[in-house]
C-alpha atoms as a PDB file:
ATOM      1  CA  UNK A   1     -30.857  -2.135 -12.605  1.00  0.00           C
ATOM      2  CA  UNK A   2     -26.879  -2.014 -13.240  1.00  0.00           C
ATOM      3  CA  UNK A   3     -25.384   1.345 -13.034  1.00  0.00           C
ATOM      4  CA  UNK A   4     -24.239   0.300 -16.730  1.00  0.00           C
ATOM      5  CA  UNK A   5     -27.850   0.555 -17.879  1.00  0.00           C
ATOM      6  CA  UNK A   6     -28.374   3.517 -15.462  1.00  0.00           C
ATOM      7  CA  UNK A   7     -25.941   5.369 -17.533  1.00  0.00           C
ATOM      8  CA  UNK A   8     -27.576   4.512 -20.275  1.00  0.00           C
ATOM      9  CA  UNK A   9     -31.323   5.464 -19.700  1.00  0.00           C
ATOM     10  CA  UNK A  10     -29.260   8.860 -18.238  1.00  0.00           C
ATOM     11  CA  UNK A  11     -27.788   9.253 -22.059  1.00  0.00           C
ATOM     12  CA  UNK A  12     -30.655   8.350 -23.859  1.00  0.00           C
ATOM     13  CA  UNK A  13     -32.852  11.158 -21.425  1.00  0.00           C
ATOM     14  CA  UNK A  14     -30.232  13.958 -21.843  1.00  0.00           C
ATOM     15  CA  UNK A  15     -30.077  12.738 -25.857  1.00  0.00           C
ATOM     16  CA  UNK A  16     -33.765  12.891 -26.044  1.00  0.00           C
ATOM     17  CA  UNK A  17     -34.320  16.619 -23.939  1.00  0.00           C
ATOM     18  CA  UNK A  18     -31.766  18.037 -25.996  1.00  0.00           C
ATOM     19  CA  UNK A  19     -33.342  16.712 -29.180  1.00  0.00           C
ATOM     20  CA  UNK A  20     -36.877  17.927 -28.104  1.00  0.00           C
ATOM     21  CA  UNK A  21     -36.267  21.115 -26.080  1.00  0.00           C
ATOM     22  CA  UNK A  22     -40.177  21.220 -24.787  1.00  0.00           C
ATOM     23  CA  UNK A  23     -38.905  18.323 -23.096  1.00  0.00           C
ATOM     24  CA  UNK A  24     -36.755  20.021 -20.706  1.00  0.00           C
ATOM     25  CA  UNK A  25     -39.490  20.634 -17.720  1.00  0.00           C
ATOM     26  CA  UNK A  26     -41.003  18.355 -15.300  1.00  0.00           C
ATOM     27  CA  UNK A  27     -40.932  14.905 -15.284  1.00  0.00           C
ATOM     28  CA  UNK A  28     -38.075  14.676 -17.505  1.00  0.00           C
ATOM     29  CA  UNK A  29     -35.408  17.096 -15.612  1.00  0.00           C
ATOM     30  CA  UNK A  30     -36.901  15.182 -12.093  1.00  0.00           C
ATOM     31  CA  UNK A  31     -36.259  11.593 -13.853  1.00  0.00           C
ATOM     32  CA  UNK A  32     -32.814  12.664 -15.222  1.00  0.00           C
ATOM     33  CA  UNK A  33     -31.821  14.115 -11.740  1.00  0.00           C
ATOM     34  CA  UNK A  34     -33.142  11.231  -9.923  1.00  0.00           C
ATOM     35  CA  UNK A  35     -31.395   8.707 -12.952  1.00  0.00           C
ATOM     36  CA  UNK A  36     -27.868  10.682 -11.575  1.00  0.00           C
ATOM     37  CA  UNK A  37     -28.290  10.355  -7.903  1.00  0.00           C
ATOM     38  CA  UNK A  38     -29.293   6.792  -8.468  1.00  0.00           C
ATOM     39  CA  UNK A  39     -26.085   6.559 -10.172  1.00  0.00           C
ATOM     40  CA  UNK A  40     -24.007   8.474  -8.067  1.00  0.00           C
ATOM     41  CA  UNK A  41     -25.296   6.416  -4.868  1.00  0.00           C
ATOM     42  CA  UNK A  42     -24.721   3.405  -6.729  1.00  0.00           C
ATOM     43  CA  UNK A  43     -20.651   3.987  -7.475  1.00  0.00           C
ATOM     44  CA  UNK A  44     -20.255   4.371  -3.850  1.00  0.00           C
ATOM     45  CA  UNK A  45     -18.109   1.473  -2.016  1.00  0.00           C
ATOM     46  CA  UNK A  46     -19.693  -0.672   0.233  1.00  0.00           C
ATOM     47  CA  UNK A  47     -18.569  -0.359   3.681  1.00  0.00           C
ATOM     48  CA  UNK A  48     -16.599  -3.739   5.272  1.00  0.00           C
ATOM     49  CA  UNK A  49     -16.353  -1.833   8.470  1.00  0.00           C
ATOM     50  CA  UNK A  50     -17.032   0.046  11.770  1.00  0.00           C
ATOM     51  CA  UNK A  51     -15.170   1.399  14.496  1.00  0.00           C
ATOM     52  CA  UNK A  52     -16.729   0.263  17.513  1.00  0.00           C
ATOM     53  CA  UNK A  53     -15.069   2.081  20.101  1.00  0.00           C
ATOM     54  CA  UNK A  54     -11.712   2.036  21.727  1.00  0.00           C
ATOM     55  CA  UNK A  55      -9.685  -0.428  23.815  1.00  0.00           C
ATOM     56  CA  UNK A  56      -6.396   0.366  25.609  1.00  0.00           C
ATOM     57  CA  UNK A  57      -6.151   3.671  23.491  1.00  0.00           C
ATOM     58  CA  UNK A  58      -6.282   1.123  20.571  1.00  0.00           C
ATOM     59  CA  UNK A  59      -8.868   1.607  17.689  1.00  0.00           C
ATOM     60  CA  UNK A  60     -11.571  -1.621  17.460  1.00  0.00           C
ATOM     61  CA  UNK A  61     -12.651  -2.168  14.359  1.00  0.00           C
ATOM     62  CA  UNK A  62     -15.345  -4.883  13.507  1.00  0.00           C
ATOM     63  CA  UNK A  63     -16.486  -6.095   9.891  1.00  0.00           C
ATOM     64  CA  UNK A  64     -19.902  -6.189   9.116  1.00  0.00           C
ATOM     65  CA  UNK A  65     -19.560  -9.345   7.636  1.00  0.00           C
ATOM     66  CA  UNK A  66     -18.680 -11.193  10.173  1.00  0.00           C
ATOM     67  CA  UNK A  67     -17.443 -14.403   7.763  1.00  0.00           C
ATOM     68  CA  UNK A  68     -14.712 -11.565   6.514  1.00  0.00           C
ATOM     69  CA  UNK A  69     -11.707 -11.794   8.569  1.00  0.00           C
ATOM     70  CA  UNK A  70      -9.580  -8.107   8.046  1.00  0.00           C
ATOM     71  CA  UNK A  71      -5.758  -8.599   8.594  1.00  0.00           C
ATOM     72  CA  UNK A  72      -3.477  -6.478  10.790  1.00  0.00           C
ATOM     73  CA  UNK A  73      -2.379  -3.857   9.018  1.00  0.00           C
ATOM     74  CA  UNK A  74      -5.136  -4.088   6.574  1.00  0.00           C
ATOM     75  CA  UNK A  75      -5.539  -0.189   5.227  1.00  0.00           C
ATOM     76  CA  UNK A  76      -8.784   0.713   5.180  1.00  0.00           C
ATOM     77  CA  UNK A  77     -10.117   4.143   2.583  1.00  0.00           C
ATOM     78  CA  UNK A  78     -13.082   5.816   2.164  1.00  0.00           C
ATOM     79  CA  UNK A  79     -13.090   5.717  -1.082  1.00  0.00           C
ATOM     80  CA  UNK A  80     -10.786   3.119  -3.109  1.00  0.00           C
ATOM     81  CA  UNK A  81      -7.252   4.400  -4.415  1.00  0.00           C
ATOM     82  CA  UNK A  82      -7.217   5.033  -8.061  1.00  0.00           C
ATOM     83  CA  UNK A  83      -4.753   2.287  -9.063  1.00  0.00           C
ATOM     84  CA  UNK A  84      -1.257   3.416 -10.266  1.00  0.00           C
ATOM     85  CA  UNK A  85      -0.130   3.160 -13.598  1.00  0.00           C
ATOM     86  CA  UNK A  86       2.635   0.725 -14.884  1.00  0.00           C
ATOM     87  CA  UNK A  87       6.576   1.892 -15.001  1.00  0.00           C
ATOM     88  CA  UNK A  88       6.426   2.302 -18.949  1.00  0.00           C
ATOM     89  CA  UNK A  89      10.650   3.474 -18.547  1.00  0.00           C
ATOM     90  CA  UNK A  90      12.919   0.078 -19.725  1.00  0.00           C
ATOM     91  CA  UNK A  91      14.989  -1.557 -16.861  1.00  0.00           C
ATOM     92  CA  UNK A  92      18.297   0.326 -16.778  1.00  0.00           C
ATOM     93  CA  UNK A  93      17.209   3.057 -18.890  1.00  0.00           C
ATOM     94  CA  UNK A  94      20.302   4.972 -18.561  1.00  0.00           C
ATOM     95  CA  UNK A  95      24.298   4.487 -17.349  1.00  0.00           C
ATOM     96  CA  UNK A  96      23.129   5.648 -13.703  1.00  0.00           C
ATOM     97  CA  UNK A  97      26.473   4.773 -11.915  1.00  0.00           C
ATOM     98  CA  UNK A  98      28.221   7.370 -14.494  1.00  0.00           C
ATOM     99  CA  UNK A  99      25.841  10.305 -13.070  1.00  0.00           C
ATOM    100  CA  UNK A 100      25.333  12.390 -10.203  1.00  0.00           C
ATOM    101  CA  UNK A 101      22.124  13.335  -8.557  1.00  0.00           C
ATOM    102  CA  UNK A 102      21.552  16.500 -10.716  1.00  0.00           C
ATOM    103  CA  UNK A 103      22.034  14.770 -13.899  1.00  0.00           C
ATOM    104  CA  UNK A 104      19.867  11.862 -12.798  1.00  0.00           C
ATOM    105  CA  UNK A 105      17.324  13.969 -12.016  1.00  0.00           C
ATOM    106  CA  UNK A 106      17.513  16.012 -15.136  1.00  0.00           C
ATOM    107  CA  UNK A 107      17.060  13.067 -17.318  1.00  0.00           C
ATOM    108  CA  UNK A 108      14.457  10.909 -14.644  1.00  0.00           C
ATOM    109  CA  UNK A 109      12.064  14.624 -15.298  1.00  0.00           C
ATOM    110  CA  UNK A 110      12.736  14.789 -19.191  1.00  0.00           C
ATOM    111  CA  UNK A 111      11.693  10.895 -19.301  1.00  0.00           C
ATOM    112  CA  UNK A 112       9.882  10.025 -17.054  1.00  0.00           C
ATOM    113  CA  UNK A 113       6.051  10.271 -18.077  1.00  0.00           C
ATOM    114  CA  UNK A 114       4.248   8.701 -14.807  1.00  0.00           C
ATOM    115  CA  UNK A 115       5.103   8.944 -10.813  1.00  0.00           C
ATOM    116  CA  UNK A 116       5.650   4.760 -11.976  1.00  0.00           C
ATOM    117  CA  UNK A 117       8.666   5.750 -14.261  1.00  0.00           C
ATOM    118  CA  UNK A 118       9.527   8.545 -11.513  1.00  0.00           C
ATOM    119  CA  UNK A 119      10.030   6.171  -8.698  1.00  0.00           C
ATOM    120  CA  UNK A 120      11.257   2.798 -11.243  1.00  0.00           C
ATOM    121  CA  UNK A 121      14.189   5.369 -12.387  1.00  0.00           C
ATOM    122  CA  UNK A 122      15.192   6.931  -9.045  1.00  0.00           C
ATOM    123  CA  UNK A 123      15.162   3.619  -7.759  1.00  0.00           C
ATOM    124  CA  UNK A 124      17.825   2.284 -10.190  1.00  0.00           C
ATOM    125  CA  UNK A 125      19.620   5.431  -9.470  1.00  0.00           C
ATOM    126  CA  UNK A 126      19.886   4.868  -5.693  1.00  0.00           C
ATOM    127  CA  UNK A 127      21.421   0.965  -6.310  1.00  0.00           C
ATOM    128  CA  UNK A 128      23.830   2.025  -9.080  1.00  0.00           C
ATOM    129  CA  UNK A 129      25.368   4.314  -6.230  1.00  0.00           C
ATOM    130  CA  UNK A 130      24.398   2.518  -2.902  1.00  0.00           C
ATOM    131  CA  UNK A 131      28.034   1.921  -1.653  1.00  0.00           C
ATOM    132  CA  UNK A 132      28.939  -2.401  -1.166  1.00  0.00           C
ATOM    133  CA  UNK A 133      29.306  -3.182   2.355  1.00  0.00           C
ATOM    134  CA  UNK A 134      32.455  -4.994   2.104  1.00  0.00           C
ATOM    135  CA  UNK A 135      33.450  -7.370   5.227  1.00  0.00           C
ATOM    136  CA  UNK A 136      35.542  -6.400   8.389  1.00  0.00           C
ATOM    137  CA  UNK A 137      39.064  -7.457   8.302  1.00  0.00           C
ATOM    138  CA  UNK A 138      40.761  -9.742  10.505  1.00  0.00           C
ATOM    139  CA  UNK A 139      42.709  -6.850  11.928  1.00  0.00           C
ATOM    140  CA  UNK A 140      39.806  -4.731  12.603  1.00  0.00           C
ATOM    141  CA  UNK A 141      37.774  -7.590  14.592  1.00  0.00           C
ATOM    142  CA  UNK A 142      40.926  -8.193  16.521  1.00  0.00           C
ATOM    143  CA  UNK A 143      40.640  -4.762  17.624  1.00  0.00           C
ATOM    144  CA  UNK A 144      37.091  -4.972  18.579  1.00  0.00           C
ATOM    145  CA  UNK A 145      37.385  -7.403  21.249  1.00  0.00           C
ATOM    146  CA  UNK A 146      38.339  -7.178  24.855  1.00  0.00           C
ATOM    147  CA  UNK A 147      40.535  -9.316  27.093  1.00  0.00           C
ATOM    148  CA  UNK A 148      37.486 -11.822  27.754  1.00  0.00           C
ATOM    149  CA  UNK A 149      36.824 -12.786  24.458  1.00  0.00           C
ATOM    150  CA  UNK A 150      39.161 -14.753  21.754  1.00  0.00           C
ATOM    151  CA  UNK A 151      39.492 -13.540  18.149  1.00  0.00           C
ATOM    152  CA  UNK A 152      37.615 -16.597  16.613  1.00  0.00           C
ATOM    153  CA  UNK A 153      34.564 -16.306  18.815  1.00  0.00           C
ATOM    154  CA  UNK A 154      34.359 -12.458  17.981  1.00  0.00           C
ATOM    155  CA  UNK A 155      35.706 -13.609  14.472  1.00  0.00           C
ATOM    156  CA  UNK A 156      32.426 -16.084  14.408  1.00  0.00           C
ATOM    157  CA  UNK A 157      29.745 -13.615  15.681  1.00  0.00           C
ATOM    158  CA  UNK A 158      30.721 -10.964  13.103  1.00  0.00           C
ATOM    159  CA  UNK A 159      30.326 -13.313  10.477  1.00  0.00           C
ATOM    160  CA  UNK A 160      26.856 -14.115  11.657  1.00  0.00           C
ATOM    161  CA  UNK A 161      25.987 -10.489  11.644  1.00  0.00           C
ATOM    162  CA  UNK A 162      27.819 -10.130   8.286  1.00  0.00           C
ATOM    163  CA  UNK A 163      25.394 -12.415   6.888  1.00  0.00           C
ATOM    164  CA  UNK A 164      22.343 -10.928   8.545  1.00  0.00           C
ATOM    165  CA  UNK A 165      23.180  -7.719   6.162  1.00  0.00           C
ATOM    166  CA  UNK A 166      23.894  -9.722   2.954  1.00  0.00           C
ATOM    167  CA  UNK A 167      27.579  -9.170   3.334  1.00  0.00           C
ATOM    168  CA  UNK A 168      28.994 -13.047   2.370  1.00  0.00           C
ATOM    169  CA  UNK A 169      32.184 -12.364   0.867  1.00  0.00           C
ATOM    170  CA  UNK A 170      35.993 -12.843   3.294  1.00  0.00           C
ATOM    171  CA  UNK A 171      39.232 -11.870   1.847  1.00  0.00           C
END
């Protein structure tokens, strides 16, 4: 039987002893509190896992089905998360480079109506005032290297790491 029709032979019962009051004893309370156990029991997640001991200080985990291959970093939860709500807040809700922490906060709690719109409007917050990394200068690499090295092979290595950080722009 599908919990679905569990839950409804458990309405239908609770419908029918509260209907019929004389109904309320015996075989009817035992059926309804077996109906909610069944259902209860039934809403539970499968496990995919077990620990099976330790190796190297290391937890080993093995799935019970062993066709199911779990990936590192895999999070495993006893019981499912409860999935998060959408961002309901439109992109770029408010002028966030014109405001300082206090007011953005002010206005992110007056608007804000989930920890989705919470997190969406701090976000935009935090890149409307993350400063640019702008490029080294000329001068400045010059002054970074020693007697070994030239200024274009320093010059060339900087602009490698540059680009590593998303920095692309010379003056």
């Amino acid at each position: 039987m599908s919990i679905e029709a569990m839950k409804q032979a458990l309405e239908a019962m609770e419908l029918h002893a509260t209907q019929y009051p004389h109904m309320q004893k015996g075989y009817t309370v035992d059926a309804i509190t077996a109906l909610r156990a069944a259902i209860e029991a039934a809403e539970q997640p499968e496990p995919v896992a077990r620990v099976t001991g330790y190796f190297n200080g290391q937890c080993v985990i093995e799935p019970l089905d062993p066709a199911l291959v779990l990936t590192t970093g895999l999070a495993l939860y006893g019981h499912a998360p409860a999935p998060q709500p959408p961002a309901t807040i439109p992109d770029n809700s408010q002028e966030w480079s014109k405001l300082d922490g206090a007011q953005a906060w002010h206005l992110i709690e007056r608007h804000a109506d989930s920890w989705a719109d919470v997190g969406k409007m701090m976000g935009e917050w935090l890149a409307a005032h993350q400063q640019r990394q702008q490029p080294l200068t000329d001068e400045w690499i010059k002054s970074m290297c020693k007697e070994a090295w030239t200024f274009e092979t320093v010059k060339k290595w900087v602009c490698i790491v540059e680009a590593a950080h998303g920095i692309k722009e010379r003056s």
